[in-house]
Protein backbone atom coordinates (compact mmCIF):
# COMPACT_ATOMS: atom_id res chain seq x y z
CA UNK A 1 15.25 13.93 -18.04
CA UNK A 2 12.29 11.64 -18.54
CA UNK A 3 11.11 8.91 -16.06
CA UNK A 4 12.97 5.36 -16.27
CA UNK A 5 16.26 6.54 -18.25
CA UNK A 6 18.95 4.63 -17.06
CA UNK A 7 21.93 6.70 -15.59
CA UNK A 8 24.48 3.76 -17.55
CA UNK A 9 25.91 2.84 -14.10
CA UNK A 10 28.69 0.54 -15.24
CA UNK A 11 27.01 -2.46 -13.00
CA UNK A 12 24.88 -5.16 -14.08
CA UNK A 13 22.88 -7.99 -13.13
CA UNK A 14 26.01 -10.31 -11.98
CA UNK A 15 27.56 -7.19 -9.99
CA UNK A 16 28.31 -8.38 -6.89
CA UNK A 17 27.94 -5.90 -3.11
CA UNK A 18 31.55 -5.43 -2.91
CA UNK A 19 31.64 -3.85 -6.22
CA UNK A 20 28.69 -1.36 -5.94
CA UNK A 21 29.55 0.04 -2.74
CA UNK A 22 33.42 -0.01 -3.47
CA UNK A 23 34.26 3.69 -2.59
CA UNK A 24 31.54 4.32 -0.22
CA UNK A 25 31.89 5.89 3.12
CA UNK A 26 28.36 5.16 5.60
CA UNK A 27 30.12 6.06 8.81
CA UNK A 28 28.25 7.97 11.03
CA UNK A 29 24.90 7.03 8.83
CA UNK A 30 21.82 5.21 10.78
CA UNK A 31 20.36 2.24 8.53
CA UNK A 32 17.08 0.50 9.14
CA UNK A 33 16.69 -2.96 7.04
CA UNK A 34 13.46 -4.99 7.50
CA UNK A 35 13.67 -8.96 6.86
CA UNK A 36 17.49 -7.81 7.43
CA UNK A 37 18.28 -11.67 9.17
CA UNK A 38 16.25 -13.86 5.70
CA UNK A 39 18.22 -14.10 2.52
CA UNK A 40 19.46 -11.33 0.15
CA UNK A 41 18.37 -9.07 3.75
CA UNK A 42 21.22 -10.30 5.20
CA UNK A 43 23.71 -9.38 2.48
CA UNK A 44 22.12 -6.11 2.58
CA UNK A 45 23.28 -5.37 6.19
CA UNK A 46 26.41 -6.85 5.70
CA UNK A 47 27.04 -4.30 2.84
CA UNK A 48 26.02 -1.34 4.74
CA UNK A 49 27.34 -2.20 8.10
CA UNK A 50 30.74 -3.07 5.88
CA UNK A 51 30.64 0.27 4.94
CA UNK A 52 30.58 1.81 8.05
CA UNK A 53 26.96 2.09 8.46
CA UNK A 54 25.10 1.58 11.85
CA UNK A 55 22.36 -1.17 11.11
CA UNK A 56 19.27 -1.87 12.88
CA UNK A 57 17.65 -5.07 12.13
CA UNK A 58 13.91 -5.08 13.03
CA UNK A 59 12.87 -9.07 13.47
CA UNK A 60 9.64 -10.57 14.47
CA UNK A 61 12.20 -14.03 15.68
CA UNK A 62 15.01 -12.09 17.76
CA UNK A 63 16.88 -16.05 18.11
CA UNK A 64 16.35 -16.26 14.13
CA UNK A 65 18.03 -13.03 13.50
CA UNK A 66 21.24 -13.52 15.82
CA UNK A 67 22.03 -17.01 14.18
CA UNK A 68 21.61 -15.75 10.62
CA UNK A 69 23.55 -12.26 11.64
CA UNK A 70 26.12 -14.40 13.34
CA UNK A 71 28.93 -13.60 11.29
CA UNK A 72 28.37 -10.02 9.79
CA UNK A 73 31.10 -7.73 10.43
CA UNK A 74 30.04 -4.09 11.52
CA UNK A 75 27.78 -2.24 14.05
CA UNK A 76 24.34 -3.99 13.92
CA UNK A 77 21.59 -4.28 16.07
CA UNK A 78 18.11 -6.42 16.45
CA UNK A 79 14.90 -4.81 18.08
CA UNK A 80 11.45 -6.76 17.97
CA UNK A 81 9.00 -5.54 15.52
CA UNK A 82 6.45 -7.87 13.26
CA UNK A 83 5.00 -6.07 10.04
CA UNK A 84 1.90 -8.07 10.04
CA UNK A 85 1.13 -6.20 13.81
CA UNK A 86 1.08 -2.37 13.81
CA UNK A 87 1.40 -1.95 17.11
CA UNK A 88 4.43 -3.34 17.16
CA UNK A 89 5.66 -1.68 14.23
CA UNK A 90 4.68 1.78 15.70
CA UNK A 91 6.29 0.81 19.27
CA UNK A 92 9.57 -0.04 17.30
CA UNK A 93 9.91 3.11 15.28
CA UNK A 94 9.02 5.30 18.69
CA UNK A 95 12.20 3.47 20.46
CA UNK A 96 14.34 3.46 17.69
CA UNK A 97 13.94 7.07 17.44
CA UNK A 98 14.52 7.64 21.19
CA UNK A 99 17.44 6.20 20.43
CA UNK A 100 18.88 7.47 17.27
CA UNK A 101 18.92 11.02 16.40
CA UNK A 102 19.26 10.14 12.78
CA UNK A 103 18.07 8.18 9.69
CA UNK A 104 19.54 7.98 7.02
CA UNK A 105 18.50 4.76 5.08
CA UNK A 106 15.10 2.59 5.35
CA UNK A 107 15.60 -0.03 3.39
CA UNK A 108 12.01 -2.07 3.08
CA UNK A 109 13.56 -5.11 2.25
CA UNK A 110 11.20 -8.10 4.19
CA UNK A 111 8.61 -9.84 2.13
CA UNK A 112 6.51 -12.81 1.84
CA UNK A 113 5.48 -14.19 -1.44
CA UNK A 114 2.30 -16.34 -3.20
CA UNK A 115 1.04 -17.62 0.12
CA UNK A 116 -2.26 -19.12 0.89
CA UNK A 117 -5.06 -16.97 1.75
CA UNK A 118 -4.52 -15.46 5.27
CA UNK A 119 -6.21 -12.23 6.89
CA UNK A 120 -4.36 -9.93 9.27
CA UNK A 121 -7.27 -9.25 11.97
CA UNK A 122 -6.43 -5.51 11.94
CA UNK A 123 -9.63 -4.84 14.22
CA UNK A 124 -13.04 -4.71 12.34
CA UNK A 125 -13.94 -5.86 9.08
CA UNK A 126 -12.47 -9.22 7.26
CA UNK A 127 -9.08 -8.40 7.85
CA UNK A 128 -6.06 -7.10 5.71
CA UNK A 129 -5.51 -9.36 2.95
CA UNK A 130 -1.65 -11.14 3.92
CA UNK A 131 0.64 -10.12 1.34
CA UNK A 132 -0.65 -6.74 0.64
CA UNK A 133 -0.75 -6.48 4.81
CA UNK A 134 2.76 -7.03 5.21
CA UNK A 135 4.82 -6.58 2.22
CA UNK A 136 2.97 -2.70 1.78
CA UNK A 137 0.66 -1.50 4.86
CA UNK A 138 3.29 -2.56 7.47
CA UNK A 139 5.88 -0.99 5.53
CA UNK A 140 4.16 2.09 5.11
CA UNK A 141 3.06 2.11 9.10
CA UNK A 142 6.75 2.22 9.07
CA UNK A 143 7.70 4.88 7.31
CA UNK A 144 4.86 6.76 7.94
CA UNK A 145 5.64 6.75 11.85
CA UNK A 146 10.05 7.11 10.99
CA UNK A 147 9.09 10.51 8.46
CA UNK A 148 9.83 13.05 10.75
CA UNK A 149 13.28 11.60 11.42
CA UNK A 150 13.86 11.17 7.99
CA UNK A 151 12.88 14.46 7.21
CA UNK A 152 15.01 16.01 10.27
CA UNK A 153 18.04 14.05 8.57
CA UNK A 154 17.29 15.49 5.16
CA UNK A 155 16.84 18.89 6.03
CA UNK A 156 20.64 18.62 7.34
CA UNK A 157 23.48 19.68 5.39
CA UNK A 158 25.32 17.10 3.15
CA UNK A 159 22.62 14.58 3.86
CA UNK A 160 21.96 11.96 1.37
CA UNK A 161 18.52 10.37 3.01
CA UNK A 162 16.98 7.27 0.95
CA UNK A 163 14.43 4.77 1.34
CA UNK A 164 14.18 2.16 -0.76
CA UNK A 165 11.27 -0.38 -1.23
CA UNK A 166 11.67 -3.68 -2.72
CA UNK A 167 9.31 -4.38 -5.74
CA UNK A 168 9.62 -7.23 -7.84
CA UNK A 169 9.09 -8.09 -11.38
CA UNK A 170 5.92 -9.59 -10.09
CA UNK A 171 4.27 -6.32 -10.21
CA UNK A 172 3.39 -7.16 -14.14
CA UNK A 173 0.91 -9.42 -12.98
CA UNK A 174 -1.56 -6.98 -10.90
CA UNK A 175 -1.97 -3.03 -10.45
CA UNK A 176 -3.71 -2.40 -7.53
CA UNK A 177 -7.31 -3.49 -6.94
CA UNK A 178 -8.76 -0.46 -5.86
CA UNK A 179 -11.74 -1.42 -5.35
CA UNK A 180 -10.95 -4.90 -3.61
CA UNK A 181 -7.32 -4.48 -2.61
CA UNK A 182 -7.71 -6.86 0.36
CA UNK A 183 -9.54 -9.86 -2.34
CA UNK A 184 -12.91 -9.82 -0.42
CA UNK A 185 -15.34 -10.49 -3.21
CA UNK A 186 -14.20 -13.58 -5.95
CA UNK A 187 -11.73 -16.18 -6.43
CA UNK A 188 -8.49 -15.68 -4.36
CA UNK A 189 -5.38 -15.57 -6.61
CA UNK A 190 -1.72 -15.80 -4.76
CA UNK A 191 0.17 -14.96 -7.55
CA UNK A 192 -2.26 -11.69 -8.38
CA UNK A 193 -2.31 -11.00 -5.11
CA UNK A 194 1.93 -10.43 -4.66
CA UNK A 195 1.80 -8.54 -8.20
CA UNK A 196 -0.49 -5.78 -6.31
CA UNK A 197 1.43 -5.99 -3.29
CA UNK A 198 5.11 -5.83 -5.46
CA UNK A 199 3.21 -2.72 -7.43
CA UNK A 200 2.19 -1.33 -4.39
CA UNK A 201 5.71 -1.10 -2.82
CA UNK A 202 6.58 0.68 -6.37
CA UNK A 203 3.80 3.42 -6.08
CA UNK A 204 4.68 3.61 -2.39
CA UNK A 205 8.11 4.58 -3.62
CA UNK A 206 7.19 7.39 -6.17
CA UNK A 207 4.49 8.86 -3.18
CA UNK A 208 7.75 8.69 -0.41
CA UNK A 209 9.89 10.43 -3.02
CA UNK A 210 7.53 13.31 -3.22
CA UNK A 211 7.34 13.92 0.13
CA UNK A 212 10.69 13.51 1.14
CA UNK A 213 12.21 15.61 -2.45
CA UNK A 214 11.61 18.97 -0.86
CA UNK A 215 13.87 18.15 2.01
CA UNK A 216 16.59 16.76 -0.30
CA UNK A 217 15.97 13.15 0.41
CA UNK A 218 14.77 10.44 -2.55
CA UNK A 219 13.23 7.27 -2.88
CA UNK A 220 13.67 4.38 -5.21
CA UNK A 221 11.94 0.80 -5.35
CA UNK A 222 13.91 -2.26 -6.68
CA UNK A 223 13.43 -5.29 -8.63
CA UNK A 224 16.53 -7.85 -6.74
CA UNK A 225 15.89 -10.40 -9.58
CA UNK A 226 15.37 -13.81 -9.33
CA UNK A 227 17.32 -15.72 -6.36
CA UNK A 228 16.21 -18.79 -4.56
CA UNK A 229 15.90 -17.75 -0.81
CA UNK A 230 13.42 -18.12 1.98
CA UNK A 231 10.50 -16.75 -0.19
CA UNK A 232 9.89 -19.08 -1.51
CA UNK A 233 8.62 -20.86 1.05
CA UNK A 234 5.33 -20.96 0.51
CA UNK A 235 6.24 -23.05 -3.19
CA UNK A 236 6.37 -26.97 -2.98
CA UNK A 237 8.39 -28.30 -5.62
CA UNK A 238 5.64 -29.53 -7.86
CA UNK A 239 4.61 -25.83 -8.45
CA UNK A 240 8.78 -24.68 -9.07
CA UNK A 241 8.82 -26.96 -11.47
CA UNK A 242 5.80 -25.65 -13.33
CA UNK A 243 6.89 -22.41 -13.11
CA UNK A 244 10.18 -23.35 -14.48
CA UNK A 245 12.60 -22.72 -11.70
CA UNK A 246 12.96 -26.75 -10.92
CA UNK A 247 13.46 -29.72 -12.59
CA UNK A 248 11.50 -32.68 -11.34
CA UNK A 249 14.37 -33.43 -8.87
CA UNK A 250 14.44 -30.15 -7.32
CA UNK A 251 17.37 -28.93 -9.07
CA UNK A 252 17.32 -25.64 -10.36
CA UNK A 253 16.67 -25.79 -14.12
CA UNK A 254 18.80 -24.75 -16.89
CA UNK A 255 16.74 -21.46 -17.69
CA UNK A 256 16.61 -20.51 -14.11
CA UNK A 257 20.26 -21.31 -13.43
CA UNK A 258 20.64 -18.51 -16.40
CA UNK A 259 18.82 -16.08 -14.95
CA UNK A 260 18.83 -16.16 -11.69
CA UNK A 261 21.10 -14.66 -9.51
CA UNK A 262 23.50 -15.79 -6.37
CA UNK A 263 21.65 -14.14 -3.05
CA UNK A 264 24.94 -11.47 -2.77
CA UNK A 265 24.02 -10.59 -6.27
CA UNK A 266 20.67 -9.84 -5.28
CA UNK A 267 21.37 -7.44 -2.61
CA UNK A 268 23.48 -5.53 -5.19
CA UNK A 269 20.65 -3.39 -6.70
CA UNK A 270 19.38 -2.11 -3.32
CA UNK A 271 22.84 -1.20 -2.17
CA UNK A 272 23.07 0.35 -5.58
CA UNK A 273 19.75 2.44 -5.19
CA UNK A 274 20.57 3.06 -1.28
CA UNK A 275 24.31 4.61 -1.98
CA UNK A 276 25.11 5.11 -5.60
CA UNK A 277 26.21 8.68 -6.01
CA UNK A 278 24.48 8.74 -9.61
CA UNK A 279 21.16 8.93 -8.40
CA UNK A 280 21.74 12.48 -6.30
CA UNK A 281 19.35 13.98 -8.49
CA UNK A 282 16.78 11.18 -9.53
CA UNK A 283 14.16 10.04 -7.49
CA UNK A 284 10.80 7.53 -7.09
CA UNK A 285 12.32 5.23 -9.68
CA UNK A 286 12.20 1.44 -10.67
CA UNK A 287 15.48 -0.02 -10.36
CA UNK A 288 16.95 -3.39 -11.62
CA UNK A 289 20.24 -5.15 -12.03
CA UNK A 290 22.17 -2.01 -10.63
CA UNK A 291 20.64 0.73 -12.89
CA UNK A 292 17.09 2.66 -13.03
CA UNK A 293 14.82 0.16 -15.47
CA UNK A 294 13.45 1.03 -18.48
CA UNK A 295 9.77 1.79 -19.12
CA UNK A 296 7.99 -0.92 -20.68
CA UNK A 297 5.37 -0.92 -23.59
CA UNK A 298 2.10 -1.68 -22.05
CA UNK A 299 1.13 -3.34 -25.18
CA UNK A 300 4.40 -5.37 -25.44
CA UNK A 301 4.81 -7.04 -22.20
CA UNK A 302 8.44 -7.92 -20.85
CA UNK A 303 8.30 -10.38 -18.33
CA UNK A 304 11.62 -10.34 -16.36
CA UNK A 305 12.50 -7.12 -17.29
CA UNK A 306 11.59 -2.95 -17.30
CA UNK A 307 8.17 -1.71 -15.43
CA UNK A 308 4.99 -1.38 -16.18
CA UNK A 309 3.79 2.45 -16.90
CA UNK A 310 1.03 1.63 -13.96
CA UNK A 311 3.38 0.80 -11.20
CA UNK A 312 5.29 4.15 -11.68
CA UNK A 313 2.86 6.65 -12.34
CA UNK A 314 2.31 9.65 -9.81
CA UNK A 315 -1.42 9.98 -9.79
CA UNK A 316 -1.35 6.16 -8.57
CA UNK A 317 0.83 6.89 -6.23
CA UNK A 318 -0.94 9.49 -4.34
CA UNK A 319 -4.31 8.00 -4.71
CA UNK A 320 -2.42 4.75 -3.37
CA UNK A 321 -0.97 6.86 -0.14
CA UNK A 322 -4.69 8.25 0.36
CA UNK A 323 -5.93 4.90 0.73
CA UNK A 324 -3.22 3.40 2.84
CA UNK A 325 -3.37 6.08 5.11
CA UNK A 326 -7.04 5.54 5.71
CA UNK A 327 -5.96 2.04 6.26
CA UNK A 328 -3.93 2.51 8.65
CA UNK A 329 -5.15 5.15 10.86
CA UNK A 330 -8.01 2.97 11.36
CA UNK A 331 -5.78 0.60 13.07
C-alpha cells in the first residue's frame, strides 16, 4: 500500500474523543502528553486517562497544570520539564523512567505558534531559533532520551507502542531551511518559521517510525485542524482578522466558524492516530480529521487540507534526524 492512503476510518473532522476511542482498553498502558494542561492537550489526557491509561503530564507551570487538570477523571500525573531547556527535558525523561517500567504512548502534543523572534541560548552560537527550538529539538531531546523505553515496550509481546507528533497544516508554508534552520542570515518570518517547525515534527515522525518499526512500534504526526486555543497567543486581533479567523469585533468569522473545530474535536485525530486499531500495520504517516491524509499535488496546493510530498518523504527525514542530533548533542 502506497504512502498517504486513507484506511476509510468511519470518523471525520466533527468526530468527537468519546467516539474514537469508544471500545478502547489503555489499562495498564504508560502515556506521556507534552502541553497536556493548554487546550486540545488537555482533552488529550482526558481521553487516554478515560480509557484507562496512566498519564504523565510534563509542565514547565506545575500551578498552571493542576488548575487546568482539575477536573479530569483518571490516573494522571505532573512532573516539571520545559522544552525550550534540555536539561530539564533530559532530567525529566531519566525520572520518569526510574519510575515507570513502561511506555507506551508519547504524544508530542505542546506547541507555540508565529511568535516574535526569540533565541533559546542553547550554549554557543546565536541560539536556537524559538519555534523550531521547542515545537521540534525539545521534542526530539525527548524522545531521543525516552527510546530505549519505548523500544523495551515494543519489543514486548502484544505491545502496541506509538508516538505521535503534532504537525499542522502550517507545514505548506516552509520545508526545512537546511541551510539556515535557526533564521540567522535575512528577514525573520513567524509564519515561515512555524511551517518549518510544523514540517519538522512531520519528518521527525517518518525518522521515529523507522527506528521504532523493527521493534513493532509506529509513529504518526497529526494535523488537529483549526481550533481557537492558547496558541494563539502570540496573534492580536488586528492580525485574526486579516487572516480571516475574526471579524473586526473579535468574533470568530463565518468561514472560520465553518471550519474550525470545538477544542474536544481537535484532540480527536491524535487519539485516533495514538489508539485506532486500523493503523497496526501503517506507520510515519500524516494524519487529519481522524484518517491518514492524502498526498497533495505539489503543483496544486491545498491549503487546509492533505500534505505536502516534502514533509513526508524519508530521505528528509533522516537527513532531518542527522542534523537534530548534531543539534542536540552539542547541548
Amino acid at each position: 500500500m502506497g504512502i498517504q492512503q486513507p484506511v476509510n476510518s468511519g470518523f471525520g473532522r466533527t468526530s468527537e474523543p468519546q467516539e474514537v476511542l469508544d471500545g478502547i482498553d489503555l489499562s495498564g498502558k504508560v502515556a506521556i502528553v507534552t502541553g497536556g494542561y493548554s487546550g486540545i492537550g488537555v482533552e488529550t489526557v482526558r481521553g487516554l486517562a478515560g480509557a484507562g491509561a496512566t498519564v504523565i503530564v510534563p509542565a514547565r507551570d506545575h500551578a498552571k497544570a493542576v488548575g487546568n487538570l482539575s477536573d479530569v477523571v483518571g490516573d494522571v500525573t505532573i512532573m516539571a520539564m520545559d522544552l525550550a531547556d534540555l536539561a530539564t527535558v533530559r532530567a525529566f525523561a531519566a525520572e520518569f523512567m526510574a519510575q515507570h517500567d513502561r511506555l507506551d504512548l508519547l504524544i508530542n502534543n505542546a506547541g507555540i505558534m508565529a511568535c516574535p523572534l526569540t533565541r533559546l541560548d542553547q550554549g554557543g552560537g546565536p541560539g536556537w531559533e524559538q519555534q523550531f527550538g521547542v515545537n521540534h529539538l525539545g521534542h526530539f531531546a525527548l524522545a531521543q532520551a525516552l527510546m530505549p523505553l519505548l523500544v523495551k515496550t515494543a519489543d514486548q509481546p502484544d505491545s502496541d507502542v506509538r508516538v505521535v507528533a503534532l504537525s499542522s497544516t502550517g507545514h505548506k508554508l516552509s520545508d526545512i531551511r537546511w541551510d539556515d534552520p535557526h533564521w540567522e542570515s535575512g528577514e525573520y518570518d513567524k509564519w515561515k518559521a512555524y511551517g518549518q517547525a510544523k514540517t519538522a515534527d512531520a519528518l521527525f515522525a517518518v525518522g521515529m517510525n523507522t527506528r521504532l518499526a523493527e521493534h513493532g512500534g509506529r509513529a504518526f504526526s497529526v494535523h488537529p485542524g483549526g481550533i481557537m486555543t492558547p496558541l494563539q497567543r502570540h496573534l492580536d486581533t488586528e492580525e485574526m482578522t486579516a487572516l480571516g479567523w475574526m471579524n473586526e469585533d473579535g468574533e470568530l468569522s463565518e468561514q472560520a466558524a465553518k471550519m474550525f473545530k470545538s477544542v474536544t474535536q481537535g484532540a480527536s485525530t491524535t487519539l485516533w492516530a495514538a489508539t485506532s486499531p486500523a493503523l497496526k500495520d501503517r506507520g510515519g504517516e500524516y494524519c487529519e480529521d481522524c484518517d491518514i491524509a492524502q498526498l497533495a499535488d505539489p503543483e496544486n496546493r491545498s491549503r487546509y487540507n492533505k500534505v505536502q510530498p516534502y514533509a513526508v518523504d524519508e530521505d528528509n527525514a533522516q537527513r532531518l534526524w542527522a542534523m537534530s542530533e548534531e543539534m542536540v548533542a552539542a547541548v
